[in-house]
Each structure stands twice: as C-alpha cells, then as structure tokens.
C-alpha atoms as a PDB file:
ATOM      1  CA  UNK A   1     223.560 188.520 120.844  1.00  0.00           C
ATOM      2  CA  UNK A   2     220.677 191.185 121.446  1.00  0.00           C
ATOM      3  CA  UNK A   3     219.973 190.177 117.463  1.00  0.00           C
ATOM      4  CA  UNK A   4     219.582 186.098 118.544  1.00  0.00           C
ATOM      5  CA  UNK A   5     217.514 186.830 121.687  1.00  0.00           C
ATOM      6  CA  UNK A   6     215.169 188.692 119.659  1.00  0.00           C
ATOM      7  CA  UNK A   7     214.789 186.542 117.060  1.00  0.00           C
ATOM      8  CA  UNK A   8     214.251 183.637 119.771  1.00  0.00           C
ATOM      9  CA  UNK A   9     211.687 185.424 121.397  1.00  0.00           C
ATOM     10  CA  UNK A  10     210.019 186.081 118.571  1.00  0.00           C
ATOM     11  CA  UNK A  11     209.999 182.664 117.024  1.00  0.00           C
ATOM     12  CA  UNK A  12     208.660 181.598 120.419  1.00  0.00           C
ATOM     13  CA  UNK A  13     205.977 183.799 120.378  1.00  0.00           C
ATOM     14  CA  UNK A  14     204.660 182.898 117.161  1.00  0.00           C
ATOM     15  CA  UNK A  15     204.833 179.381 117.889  1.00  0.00           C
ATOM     16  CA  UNK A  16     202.639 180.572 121.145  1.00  0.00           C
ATOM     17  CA  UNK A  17     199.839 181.859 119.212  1.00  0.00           C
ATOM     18  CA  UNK A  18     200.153 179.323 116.844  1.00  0.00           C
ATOM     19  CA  UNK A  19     199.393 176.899 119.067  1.00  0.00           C
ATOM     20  CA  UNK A  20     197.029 178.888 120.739  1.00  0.00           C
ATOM     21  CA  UNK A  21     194.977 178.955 117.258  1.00  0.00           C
ATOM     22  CA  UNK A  22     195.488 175.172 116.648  1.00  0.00           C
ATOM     23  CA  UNK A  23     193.425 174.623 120.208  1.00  0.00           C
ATOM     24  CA  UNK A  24     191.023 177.298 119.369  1.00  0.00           C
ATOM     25  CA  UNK A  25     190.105 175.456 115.768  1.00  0.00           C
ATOM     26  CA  UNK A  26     190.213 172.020 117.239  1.00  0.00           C
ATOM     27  CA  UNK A  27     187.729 173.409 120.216  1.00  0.00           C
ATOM     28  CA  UNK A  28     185.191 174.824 117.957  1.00  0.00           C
ATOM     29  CA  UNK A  29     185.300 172.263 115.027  1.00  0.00           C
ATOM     30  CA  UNK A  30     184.323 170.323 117.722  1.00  0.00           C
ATOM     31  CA  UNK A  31     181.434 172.527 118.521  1.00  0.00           C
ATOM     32  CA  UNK A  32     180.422 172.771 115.086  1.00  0.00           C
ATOM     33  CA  UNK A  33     180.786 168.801 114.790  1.00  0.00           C
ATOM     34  CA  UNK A  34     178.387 168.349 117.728  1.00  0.00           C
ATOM     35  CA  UNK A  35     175.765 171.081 116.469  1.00  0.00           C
ATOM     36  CA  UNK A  36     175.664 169.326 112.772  1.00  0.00           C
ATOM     37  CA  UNK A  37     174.733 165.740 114.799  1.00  0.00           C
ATOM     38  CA  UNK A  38     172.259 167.699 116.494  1.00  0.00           C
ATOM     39  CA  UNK A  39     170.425 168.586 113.260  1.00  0.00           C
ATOM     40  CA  UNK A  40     171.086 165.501 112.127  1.00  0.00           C
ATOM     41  CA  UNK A  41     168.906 164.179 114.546  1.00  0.00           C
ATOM     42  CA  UNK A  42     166.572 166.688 114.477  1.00  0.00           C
ATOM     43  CA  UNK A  43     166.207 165.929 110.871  1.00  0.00           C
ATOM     44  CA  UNK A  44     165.552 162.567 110.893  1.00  0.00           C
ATOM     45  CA  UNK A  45     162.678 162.998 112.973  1.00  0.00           C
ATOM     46  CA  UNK A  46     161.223 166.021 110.679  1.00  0.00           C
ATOM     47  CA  UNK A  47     161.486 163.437 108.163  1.00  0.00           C
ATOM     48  CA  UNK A  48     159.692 160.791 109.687  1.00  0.00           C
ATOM     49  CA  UNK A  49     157.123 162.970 111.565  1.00  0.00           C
ATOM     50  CA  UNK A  50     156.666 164.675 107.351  1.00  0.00           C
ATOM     51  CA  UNK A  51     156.455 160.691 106.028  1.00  0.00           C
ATOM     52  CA  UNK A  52     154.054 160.246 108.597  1.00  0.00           C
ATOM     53  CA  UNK A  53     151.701 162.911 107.696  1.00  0.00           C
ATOM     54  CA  UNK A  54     151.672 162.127 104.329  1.00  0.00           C
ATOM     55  CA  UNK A  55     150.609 159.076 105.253  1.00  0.00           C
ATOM     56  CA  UNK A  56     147.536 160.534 107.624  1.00  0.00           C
ATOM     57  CA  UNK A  57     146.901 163.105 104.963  1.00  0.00           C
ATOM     58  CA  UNK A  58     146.454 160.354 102.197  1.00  0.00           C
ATOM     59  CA  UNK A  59     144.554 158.461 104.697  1.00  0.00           C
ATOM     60  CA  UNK A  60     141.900 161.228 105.288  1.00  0.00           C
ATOM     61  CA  UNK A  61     141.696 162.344 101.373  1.00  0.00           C
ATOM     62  CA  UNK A  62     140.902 158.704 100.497  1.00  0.00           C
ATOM     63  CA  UNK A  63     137.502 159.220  98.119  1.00  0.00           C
ATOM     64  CA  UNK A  64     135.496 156.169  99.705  1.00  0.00           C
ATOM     65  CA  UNK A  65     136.002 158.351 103.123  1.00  0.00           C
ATOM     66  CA  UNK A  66     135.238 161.444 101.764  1.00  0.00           C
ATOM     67  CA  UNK A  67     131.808 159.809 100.047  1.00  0.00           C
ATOM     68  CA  UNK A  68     131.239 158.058 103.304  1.00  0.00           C
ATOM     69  CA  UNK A  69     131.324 161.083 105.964  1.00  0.00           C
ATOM     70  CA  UNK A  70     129.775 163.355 103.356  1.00  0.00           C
ATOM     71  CA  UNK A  71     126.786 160.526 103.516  1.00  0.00           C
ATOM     72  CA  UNK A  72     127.196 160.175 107.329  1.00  0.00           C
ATOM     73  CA  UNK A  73     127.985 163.449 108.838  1.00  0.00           C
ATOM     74  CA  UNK A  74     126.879 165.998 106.110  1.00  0.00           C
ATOM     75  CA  UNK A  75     123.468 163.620 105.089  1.00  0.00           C
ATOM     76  CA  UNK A  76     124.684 164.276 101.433  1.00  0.00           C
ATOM     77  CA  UNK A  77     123.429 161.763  98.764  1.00  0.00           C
ATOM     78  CA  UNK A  78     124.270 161.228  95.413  1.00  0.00           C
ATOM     79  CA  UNK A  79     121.923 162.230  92.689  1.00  0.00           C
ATOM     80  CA  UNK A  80     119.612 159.712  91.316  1.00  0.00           C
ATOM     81  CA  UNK A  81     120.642 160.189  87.669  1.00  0.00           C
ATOM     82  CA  UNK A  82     124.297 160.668  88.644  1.00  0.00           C
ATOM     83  CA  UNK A  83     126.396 159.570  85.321  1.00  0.00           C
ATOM     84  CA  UNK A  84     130.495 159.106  85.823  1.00  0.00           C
ATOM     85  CA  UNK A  85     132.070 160.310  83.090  1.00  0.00           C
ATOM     86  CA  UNK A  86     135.283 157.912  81.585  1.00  0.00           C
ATOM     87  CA  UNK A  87     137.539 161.014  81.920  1.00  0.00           C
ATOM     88  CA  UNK A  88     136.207 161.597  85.607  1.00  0.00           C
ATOM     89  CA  UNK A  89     137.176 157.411  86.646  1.00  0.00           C
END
C-alpha cells in the first residue's frame, strides 16, 4: 500500500511540474511571438525610411544638380576649351 501511495504521489507530482512547464513555454512563446512582431514592424519602417534615402541621396547626386549649385553657390564655370571624352559620357 505504502508502495501505491508513493508511486501515486509521485506520478502526480510529475504531472504537476509538467504542467507547470507546459504554461511556462506557452507564456513565453508568447512573449517571444509578440517581440518578433515588434521587429517586424520596426523593420518595415527601417526599410522604407532606407528606400527613402536612397531615393533623397540619388536625388542630391544627380550631375545636372551638382553642375548647377557648383555654378550657383560655388561661382564655378566650366572651362572654355572643356572637351568630354566618349569614355567620360
């Protein structure tokens, strides 16, 4: 009888911390499942605020601008006998 009881007891304690682990792994996949839509999120707008620079960036390297505020702002002019090279079109 002694040999049952403990046995019983037993059994029900490891069922006990077995479910005790089950909530404990449900709880923080949960967690985790939240955090990873967090940086989801997060980078989606990294991505969009990066598309959008390259954008700007390509915007601001454009050569016609360059030429244009190096004329305007920098009074830089282009040399009289100035001769483009075909491997520099």
């Amino acid at each position: 009888m002694t040999r049952q009881l403990l046995t019983v007891v037993a059994l029900s304690f490891a069922i006990l911390v077995s479910a005790v682990a089950v909530v404990q792994a449900k709880h923080k996949t949960r967690e985790m499942s939240h955090e990873l839509q967090i940086e989801r999120v997060e980078r989606d707008k990294l991505s969009t605020e990066w598309a959008q620079l390259q954008l700007e960036e390509s915007a601001w390297a454009n050569p016609d601008r360059v030429a244009q505020v190096a004329r305007r702002e920098l009074g830089m002019v282009q040399p009289r006998n100035y001769v483009v090279l075909e491997s520099q079109k």
